[in-house]
C-alpha atoms as a PDB file:
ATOM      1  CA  UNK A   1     -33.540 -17.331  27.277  1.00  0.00           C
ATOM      2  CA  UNK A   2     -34.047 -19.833  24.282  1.00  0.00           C
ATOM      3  CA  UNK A   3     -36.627 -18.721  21.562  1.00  0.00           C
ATOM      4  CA  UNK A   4     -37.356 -22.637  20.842  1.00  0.00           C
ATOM      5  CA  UNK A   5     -38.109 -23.407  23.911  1.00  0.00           C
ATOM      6  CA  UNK A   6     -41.627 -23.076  25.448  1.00  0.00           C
ATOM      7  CA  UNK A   7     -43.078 -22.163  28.739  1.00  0.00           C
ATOM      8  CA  UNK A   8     -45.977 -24.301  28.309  1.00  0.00           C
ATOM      9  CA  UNK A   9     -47.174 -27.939  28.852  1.00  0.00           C
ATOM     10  CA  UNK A  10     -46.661 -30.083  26.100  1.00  0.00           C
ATOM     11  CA  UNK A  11     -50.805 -30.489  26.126  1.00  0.00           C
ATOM     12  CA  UNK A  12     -51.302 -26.453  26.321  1.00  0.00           C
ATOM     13  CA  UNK A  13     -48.619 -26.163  23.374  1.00  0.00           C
ATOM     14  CA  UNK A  14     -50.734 -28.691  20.917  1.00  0.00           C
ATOM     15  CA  UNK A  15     -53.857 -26.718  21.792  1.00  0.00           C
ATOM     16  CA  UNK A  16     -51.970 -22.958  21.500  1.00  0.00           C
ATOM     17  CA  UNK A  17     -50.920 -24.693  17.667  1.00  0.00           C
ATOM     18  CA  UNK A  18     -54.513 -26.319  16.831  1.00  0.00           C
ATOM     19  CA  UNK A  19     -56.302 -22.346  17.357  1.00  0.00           C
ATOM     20  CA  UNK A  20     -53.019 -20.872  15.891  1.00  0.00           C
ATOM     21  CA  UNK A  21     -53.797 -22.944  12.788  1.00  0.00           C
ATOM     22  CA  UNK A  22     -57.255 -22.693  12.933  1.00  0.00           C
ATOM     23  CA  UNK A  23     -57.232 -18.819  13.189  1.00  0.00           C
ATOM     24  CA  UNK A  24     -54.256 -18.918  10.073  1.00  0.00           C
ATOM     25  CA  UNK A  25     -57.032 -20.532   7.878  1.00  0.00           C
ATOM     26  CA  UNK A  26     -59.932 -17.835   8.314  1.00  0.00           C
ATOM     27  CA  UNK A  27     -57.701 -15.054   7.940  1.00  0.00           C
ATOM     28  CA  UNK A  28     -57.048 -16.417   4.737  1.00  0.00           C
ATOM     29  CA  UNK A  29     -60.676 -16.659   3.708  1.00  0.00           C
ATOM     30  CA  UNK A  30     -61.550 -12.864   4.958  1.00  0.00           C
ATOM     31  CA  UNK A  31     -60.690 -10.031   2.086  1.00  0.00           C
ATOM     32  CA  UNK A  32     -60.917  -6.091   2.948  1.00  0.00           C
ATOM     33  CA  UNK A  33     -63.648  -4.223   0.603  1.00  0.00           C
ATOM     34  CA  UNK A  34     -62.253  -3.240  -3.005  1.00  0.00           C
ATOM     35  CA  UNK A  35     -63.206   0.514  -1.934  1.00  0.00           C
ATOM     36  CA  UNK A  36     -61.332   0.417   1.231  1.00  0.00           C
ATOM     37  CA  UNK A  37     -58.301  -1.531  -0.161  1.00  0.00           C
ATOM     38  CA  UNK A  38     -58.236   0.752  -3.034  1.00  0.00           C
ATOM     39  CA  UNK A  39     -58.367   4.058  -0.485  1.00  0.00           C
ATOM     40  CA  UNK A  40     -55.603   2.115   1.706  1.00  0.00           C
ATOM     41  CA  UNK A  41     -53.345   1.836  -1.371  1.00  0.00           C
ATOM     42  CA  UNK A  42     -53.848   5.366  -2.599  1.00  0.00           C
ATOM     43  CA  UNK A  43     -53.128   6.504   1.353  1.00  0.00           C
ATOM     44  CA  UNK A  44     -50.001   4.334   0.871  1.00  0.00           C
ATOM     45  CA  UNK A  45     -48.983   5.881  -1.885  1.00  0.00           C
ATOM     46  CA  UNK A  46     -49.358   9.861  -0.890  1.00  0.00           C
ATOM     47  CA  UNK A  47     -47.123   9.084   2.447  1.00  0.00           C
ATOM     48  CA  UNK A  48     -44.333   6.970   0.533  1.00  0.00           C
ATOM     49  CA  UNK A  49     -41.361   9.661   1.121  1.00  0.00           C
ATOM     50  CA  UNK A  50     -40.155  11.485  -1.721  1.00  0.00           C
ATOM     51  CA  UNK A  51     -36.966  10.337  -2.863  1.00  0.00           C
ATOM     52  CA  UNK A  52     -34.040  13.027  -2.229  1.00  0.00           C
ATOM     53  CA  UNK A  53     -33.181  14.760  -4.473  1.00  0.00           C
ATOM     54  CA  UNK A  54     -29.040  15.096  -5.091  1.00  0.00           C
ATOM     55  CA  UNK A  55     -26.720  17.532  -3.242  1.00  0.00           C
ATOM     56  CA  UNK A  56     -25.994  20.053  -5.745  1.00  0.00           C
ATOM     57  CA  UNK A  57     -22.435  19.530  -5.690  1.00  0.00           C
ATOM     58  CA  UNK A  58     -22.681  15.550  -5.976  1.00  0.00           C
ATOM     59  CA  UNK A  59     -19.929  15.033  -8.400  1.00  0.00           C
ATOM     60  CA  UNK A  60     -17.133  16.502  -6.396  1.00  0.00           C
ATOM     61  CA  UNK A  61     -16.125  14.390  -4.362  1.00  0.00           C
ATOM     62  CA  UNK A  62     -15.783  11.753  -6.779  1.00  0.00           C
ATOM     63  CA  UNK A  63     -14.082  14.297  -9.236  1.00  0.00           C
ATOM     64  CA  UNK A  64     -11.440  14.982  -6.456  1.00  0.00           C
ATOM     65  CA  UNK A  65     -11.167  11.055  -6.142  1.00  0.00           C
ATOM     66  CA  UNK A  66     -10.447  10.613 -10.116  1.00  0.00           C
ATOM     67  CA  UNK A  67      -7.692  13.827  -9.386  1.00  0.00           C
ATOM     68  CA  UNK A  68      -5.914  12.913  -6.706  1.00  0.00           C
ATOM     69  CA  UNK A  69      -5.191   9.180  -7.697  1.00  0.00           C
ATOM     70  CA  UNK A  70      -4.362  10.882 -11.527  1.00  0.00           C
ATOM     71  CA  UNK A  71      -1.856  13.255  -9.340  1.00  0.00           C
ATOM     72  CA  UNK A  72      -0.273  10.867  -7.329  1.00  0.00           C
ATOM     73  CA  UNK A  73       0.224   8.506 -10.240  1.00  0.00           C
ATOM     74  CA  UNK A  74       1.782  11.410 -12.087  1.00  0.00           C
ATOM     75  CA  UNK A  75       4.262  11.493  -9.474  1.00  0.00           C
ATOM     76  CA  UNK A  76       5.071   8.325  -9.120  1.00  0.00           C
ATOM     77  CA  UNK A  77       5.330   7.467 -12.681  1.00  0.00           C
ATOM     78  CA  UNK A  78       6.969  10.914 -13.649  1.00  0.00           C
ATOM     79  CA  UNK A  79      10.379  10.970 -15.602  1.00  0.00           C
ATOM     80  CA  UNK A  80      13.297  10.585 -13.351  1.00  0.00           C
ATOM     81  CA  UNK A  81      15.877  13.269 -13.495  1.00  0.00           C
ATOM     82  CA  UNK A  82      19.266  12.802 -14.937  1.00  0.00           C
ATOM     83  CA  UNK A  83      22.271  12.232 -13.014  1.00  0.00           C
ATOM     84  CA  UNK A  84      23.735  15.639 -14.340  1.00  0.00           C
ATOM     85  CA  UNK A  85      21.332  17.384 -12.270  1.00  0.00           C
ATOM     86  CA  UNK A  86      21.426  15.654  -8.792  1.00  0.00           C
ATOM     87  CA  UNK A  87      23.314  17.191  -6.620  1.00  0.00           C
ATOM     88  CA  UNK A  88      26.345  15.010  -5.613  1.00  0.00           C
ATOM     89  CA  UNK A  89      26.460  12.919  -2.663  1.00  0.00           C
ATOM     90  CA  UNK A  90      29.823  13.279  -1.391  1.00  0.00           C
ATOM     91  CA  UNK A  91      32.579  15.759  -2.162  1.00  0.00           C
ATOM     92  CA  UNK A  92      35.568  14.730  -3.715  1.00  0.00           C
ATOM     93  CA  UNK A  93      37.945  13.879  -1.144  1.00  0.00           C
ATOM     94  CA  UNK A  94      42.061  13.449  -2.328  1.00  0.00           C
ATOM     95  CA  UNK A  95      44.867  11.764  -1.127  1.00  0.00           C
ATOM     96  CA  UNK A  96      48.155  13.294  -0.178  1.00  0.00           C
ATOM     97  CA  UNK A  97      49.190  13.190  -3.788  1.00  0.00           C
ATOM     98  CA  UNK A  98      46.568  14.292  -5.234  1.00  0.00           C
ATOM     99  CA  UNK A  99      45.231  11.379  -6.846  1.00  0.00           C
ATOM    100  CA  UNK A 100      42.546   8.976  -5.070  1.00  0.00           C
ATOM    101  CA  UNK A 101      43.735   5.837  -7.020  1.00  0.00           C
ATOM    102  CA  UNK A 102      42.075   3.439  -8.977  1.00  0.00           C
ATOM    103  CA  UNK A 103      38.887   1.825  -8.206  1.00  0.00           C
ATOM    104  CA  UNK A 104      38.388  -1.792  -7.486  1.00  0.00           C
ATOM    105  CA  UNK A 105      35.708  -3.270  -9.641  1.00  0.00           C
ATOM    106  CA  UNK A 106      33.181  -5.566  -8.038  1.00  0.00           C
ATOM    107  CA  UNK A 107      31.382  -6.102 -10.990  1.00  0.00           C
ATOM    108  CA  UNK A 108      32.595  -6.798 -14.804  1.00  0.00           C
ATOM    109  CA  UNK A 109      34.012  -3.763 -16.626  1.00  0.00           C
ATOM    110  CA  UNK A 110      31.954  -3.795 -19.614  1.00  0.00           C
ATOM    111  CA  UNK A 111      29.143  -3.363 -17.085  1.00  0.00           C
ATOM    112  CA  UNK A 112      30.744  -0.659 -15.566  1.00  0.00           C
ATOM    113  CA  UNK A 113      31.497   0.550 -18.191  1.00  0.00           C
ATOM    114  CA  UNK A 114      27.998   0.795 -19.718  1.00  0.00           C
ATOM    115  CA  UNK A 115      26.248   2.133 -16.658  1.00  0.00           C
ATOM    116  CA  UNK A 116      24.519   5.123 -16.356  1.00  0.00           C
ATOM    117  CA  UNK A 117      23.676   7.935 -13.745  1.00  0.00           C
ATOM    118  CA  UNK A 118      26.102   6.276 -11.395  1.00  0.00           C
ATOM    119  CA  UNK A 119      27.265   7.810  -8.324  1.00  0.00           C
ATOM    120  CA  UNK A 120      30.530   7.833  -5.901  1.00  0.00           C
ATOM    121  CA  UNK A 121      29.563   8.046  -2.069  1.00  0.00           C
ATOM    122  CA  UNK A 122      32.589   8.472   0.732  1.00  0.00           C
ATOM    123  CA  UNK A 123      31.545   5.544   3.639  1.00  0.00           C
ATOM    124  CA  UNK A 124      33.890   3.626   5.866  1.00  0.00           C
ATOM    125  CA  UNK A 125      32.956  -0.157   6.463  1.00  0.00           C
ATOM    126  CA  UNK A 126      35.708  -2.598   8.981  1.00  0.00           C
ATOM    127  CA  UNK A 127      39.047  -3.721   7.784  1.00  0.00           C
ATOM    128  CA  UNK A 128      37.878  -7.453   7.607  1.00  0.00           C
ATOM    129  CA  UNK A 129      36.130  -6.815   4.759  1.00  0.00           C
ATOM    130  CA  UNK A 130      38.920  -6.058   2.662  1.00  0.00           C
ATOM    131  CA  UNK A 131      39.921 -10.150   2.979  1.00  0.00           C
ATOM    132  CA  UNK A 132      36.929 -11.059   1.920  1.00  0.00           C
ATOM    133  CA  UNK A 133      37.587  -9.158  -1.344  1.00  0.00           C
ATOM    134  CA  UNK A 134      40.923 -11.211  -1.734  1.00  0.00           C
ATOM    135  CA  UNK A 135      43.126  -8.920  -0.246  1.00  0.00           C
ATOM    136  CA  UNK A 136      45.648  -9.067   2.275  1.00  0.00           C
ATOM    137  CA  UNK A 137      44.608  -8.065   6.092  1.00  0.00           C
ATOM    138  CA  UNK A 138      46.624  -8.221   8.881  1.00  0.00           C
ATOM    139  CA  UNK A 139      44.441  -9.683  11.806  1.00  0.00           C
ATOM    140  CA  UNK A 140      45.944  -7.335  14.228  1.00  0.00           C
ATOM    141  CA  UNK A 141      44.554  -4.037  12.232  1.00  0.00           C
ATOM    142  CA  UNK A 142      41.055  -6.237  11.207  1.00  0.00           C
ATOM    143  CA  UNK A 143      38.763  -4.332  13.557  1.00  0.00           C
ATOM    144  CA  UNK A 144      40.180  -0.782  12.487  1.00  0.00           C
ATOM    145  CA  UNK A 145      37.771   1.016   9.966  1.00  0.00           C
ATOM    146  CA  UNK A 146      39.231   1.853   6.272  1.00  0.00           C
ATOM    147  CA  UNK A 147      38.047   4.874   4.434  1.00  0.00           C
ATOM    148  CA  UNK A 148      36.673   4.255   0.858  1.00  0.00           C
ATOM    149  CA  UNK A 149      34.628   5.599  -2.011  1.00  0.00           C
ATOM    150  CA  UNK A 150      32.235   3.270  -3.454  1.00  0.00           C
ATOM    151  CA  UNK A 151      30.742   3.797  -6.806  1.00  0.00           C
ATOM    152  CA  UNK A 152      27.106   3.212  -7.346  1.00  0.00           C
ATOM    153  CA  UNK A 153      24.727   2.276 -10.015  1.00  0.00           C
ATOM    154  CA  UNK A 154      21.450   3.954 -10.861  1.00  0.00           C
ATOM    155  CA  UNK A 155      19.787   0.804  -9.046  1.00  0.00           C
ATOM    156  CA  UNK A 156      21.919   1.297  -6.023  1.00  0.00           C
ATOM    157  CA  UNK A 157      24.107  -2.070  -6.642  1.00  0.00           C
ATOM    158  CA  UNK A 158      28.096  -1.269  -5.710  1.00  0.00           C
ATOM    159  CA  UNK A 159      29.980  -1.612  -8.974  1.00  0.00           C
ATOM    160  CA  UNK A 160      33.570  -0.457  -7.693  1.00  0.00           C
ATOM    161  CA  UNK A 161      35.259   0.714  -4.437  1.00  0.00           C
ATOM    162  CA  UNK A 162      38.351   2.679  -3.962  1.00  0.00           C
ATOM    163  CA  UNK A 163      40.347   2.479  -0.582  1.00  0.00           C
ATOM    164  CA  UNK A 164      41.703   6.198   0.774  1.00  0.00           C
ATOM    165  CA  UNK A 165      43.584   5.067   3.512  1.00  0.00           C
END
């Protein structure tokens, strides 16, 4: 159903308007008595609802708000711990002789050199890799997986790897 449209005749619709208007105009005209607008307004007035009053314990939930974004910032921000005290990642794994061997830096030594809270974990990645580093690969053993330790910055970007087998 359309609200603009009308059920009327177009002749019944200008004669509904002309007694709309008409009826508009002395409404306008006609006032209530002071004394009975005056009792109206005071009526009015005595059955306005009462605003309500606050919960007694408005502010906590707000106050828990405030504390738990404080908390959570506290933890996110908090000091990190030194490297000392995290537990290592993998154990110290030898070679036949005893000694691992050198590592292969990835990155410049001075940078190695001056990073801190780094960290050596044991992994195994595929053979092929090895070539891409510059070193020699036979094709036939390319697929086979190769042992390593890889040594780790604080940021988590490889700085050196050293091959075990």
């Amino acid at each position: 159903m359309n609200p603009n449209e009308s059920i009327l005749e177009p002749g019944q619709n200008t004669l509904l308007d002309l007694k709309l208007d008409e009826l508009r105009r002395e409404l306008t005209d006609m006032h209530a008595p002071d004394a009975m607008e005056a009792t109206l307004r005071e009526r009015f007035r005595k059955t306005q609802p009462v605003a309500a009053a606050r919960p007694r314990l408005w502010w906590m939930p707000p106050l828990a708000l405030a504390a738990t974004i404080a908390i959570t910032s506290w933890m996110i921000r908090g000091p990190m711990p030194d490297s000392q005290s995290l537990v290592a990642l993998a154990p110290a794994t030898t070679t036949i002789e005893g000694d691992p061997g050198p590592f292969l830096a990835l990155q410049p030594l001075d940078r190695i050199a001056h990073a801190t809270g780094t960290r050596v974990v044991a992994t195994e990645f595929p053979r092929a890799l090895l070539a891409d580093w510059g070193l020699p690969v036979s094709p036939d053993r390319a697929g086979e997986p190769v042992r390593a330790e890889m040594l780790y910055s604080a940021d988590g970007e490889p700085l050196a790897v050293r091959l075990l087998n």
